[in-house]
Protein backbone atom coordinates (compact mmCIF):
# COMPACT_ATOMS: atom_id res chain seq x y z
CA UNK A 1 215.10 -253.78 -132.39
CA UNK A 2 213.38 -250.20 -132.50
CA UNK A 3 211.74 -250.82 -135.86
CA UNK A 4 209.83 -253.76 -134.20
CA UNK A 5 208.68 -252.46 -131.03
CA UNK A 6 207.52 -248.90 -133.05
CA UNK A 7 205.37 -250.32 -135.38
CA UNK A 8 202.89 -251.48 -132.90
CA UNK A 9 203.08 -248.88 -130.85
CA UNK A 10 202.20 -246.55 -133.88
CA UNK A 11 199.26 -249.01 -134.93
CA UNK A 12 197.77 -248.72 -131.50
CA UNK A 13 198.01 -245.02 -131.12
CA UNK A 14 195.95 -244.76 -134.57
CA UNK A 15 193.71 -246.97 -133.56
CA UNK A 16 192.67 -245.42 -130.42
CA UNK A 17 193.06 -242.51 -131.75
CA UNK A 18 191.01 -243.36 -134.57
CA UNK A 19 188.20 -244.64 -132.14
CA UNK A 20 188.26 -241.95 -129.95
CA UNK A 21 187.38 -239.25 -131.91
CA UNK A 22 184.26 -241.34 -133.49
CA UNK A 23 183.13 -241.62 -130.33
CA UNK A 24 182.08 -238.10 -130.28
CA UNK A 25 178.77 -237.02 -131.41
CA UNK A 26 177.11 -233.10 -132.14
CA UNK A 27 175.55 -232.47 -129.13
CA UNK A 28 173.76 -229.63 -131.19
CA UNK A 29 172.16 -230.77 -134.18
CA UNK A 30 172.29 -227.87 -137.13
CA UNK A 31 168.59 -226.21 -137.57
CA UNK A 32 167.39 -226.58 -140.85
CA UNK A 33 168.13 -223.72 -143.27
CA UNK A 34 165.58 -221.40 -144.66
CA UNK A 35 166.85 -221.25 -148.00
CA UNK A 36 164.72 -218.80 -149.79
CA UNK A 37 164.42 -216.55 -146.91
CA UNK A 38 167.62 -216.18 -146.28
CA UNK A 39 168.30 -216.07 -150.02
CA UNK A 40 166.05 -213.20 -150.57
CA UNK A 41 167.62 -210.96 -147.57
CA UNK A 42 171.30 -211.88 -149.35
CA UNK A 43 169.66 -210.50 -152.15
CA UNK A 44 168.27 -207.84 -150.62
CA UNK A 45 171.50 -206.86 -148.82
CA UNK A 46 173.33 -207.59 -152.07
CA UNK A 47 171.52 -204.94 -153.74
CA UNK A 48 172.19 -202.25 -151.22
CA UNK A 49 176.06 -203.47 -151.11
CA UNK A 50 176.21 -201.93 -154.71
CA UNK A 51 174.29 -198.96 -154.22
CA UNK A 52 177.14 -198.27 -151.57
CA UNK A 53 179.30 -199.51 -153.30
CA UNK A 54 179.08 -196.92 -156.14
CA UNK A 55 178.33 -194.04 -153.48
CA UNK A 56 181.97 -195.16 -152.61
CA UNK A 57 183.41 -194.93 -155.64
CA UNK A 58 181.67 -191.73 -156.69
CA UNK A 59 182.70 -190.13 -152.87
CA UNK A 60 186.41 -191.26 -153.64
CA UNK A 61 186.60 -189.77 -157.00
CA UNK A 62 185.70 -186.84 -155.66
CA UNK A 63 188.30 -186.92 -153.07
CA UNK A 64 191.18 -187.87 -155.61
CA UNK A 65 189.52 -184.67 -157.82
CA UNK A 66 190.14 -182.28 -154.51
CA UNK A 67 193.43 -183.81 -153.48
CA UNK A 68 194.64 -183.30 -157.13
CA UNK A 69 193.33 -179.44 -157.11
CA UNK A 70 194.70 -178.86 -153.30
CA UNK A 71 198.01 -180.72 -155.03
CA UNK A 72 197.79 -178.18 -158.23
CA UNK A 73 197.56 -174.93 -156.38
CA UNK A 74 200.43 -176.21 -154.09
CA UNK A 75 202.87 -177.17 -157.35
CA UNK A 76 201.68 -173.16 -158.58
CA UNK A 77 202.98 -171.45 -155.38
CA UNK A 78 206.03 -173.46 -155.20
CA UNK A 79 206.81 -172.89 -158.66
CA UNK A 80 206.26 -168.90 -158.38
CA UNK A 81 207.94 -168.78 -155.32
CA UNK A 82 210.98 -170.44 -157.34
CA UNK A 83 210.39 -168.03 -160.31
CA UNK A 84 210.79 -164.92 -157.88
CA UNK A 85 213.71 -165.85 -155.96
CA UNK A 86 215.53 -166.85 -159.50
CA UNK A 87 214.27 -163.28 -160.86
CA UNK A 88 215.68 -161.75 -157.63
CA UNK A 89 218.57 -163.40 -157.32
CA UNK A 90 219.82 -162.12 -161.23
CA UNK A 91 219.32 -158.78 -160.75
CA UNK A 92 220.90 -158.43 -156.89
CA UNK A 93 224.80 -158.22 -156.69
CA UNK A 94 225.49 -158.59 -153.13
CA UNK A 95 225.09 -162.10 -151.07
CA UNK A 96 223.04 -160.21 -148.77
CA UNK A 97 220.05 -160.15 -151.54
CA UNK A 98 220.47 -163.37 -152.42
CA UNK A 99 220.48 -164.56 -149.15
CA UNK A 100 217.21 -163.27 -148.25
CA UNK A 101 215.98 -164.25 -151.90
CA UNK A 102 216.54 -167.36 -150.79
CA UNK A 103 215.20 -167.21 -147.21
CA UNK A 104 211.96 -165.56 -148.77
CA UNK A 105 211.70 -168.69 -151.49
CA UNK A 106 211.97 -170.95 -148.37
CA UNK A 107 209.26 -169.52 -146.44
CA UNK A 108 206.82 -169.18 -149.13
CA UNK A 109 207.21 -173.00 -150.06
CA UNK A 110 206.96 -173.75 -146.00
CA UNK A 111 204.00 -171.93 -146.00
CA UNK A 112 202.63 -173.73 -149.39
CA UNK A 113 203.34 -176.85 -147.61
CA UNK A 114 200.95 -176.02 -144.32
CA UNK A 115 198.40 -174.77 -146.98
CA UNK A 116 198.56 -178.11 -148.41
CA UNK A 117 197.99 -179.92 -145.27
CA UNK A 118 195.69 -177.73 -143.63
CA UNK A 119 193.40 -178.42 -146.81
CA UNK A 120 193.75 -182.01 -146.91
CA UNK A 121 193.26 -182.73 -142.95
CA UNK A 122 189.90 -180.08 -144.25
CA UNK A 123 188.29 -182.62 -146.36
CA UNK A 124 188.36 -185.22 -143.18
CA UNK A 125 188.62 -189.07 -143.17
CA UNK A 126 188.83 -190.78 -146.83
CA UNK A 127 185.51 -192.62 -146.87
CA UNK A 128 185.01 -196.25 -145.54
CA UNK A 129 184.31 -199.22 -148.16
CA UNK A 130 181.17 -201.07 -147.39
CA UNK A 131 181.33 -204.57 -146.31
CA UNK A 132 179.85 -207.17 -149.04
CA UNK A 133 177.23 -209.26 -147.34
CA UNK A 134 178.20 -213.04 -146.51
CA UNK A 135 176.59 -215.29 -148.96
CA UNK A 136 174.39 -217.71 -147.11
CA UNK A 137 175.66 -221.43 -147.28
CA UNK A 138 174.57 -223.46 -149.93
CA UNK A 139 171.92 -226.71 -148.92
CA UNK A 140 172.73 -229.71 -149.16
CA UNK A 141 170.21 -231.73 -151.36
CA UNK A 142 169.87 -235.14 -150.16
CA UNK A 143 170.43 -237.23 -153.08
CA UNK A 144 167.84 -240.30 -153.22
CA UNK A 145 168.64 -243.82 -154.51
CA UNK A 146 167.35 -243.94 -157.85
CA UNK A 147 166.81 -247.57 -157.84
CA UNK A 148 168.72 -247.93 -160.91
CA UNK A 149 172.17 -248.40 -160.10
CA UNK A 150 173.50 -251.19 -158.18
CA UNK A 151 173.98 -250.83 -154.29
CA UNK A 152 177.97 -251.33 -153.06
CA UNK A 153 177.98 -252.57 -149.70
């Protein structure tokens, strides 16, 4: 008993539905598209994209180059603050020595470690990427009846 009452009641929905939306019309009709203006300022813009876009590049390949010396110089303290505290720590006998050995490594990599930051936060924001321009939609050629074919109606 359901299956026959839902089918029409599923046909009429479409249909109205169907109807209803055709009803509808663009109030606003699309302007016509300069093509080759608009063309010729995406080409323009496209030109400057890459000129920024290789400023970009070059500007970040800097930064890597100064992050990897700011990272170098950091690995070179650490590493000699290691050194001394090792050196220090086989000549002393008492746990005294070695405990400031120790306290003296652990200050000079602490103090490696604000160098490090305070010369990264130095170099400032990593640079911004520039924004490719928006290609401007393609026209629609309106394709004329050849007169060859056969019309379907």
């Amino acid at each position: 008993m359901r299956k026959g009452i839902s089918a029409p009641l599923v046909t009429a929905v479409l249909t109205f539905s169907v109807m209803s939306g055709s009803a509808y019309a663009d109030n606003q009709p699309s302007p016509a598209p300069n093509s080759s203006a608009q063309l010729d300022a995406y080409k323009i813009a496209l030109d400057q994209y890459k000129q920024d876009r290789d400023i970009y590049i070059q500007a970040m390949r800097d930064r890597e180059q100064q992050i990897r010396a700011i990272n170098q110089s950091f690995n070179q303290a650490v590493n000699k603050a290691s050194q001394d505290a090792k050196a220090i720590i086989q000549v002393t006998t008492g746990p005294e020595q070695k405990t400031a050995a120790a306290n003296a490594k652990r200050a000079a990599v602490a103090n490696a470690i604000i160098a490090r930051e305070n010369a990264i936060t130095a170099l400032g924001q990593p640079p911004l990427p520039p924004m490719e321009p928006v290609r401007p939609p393609k026209t629609m050629n309106t394709m004329k009846d050849s007169g060859g074919g056969k019309n379907r109606r």
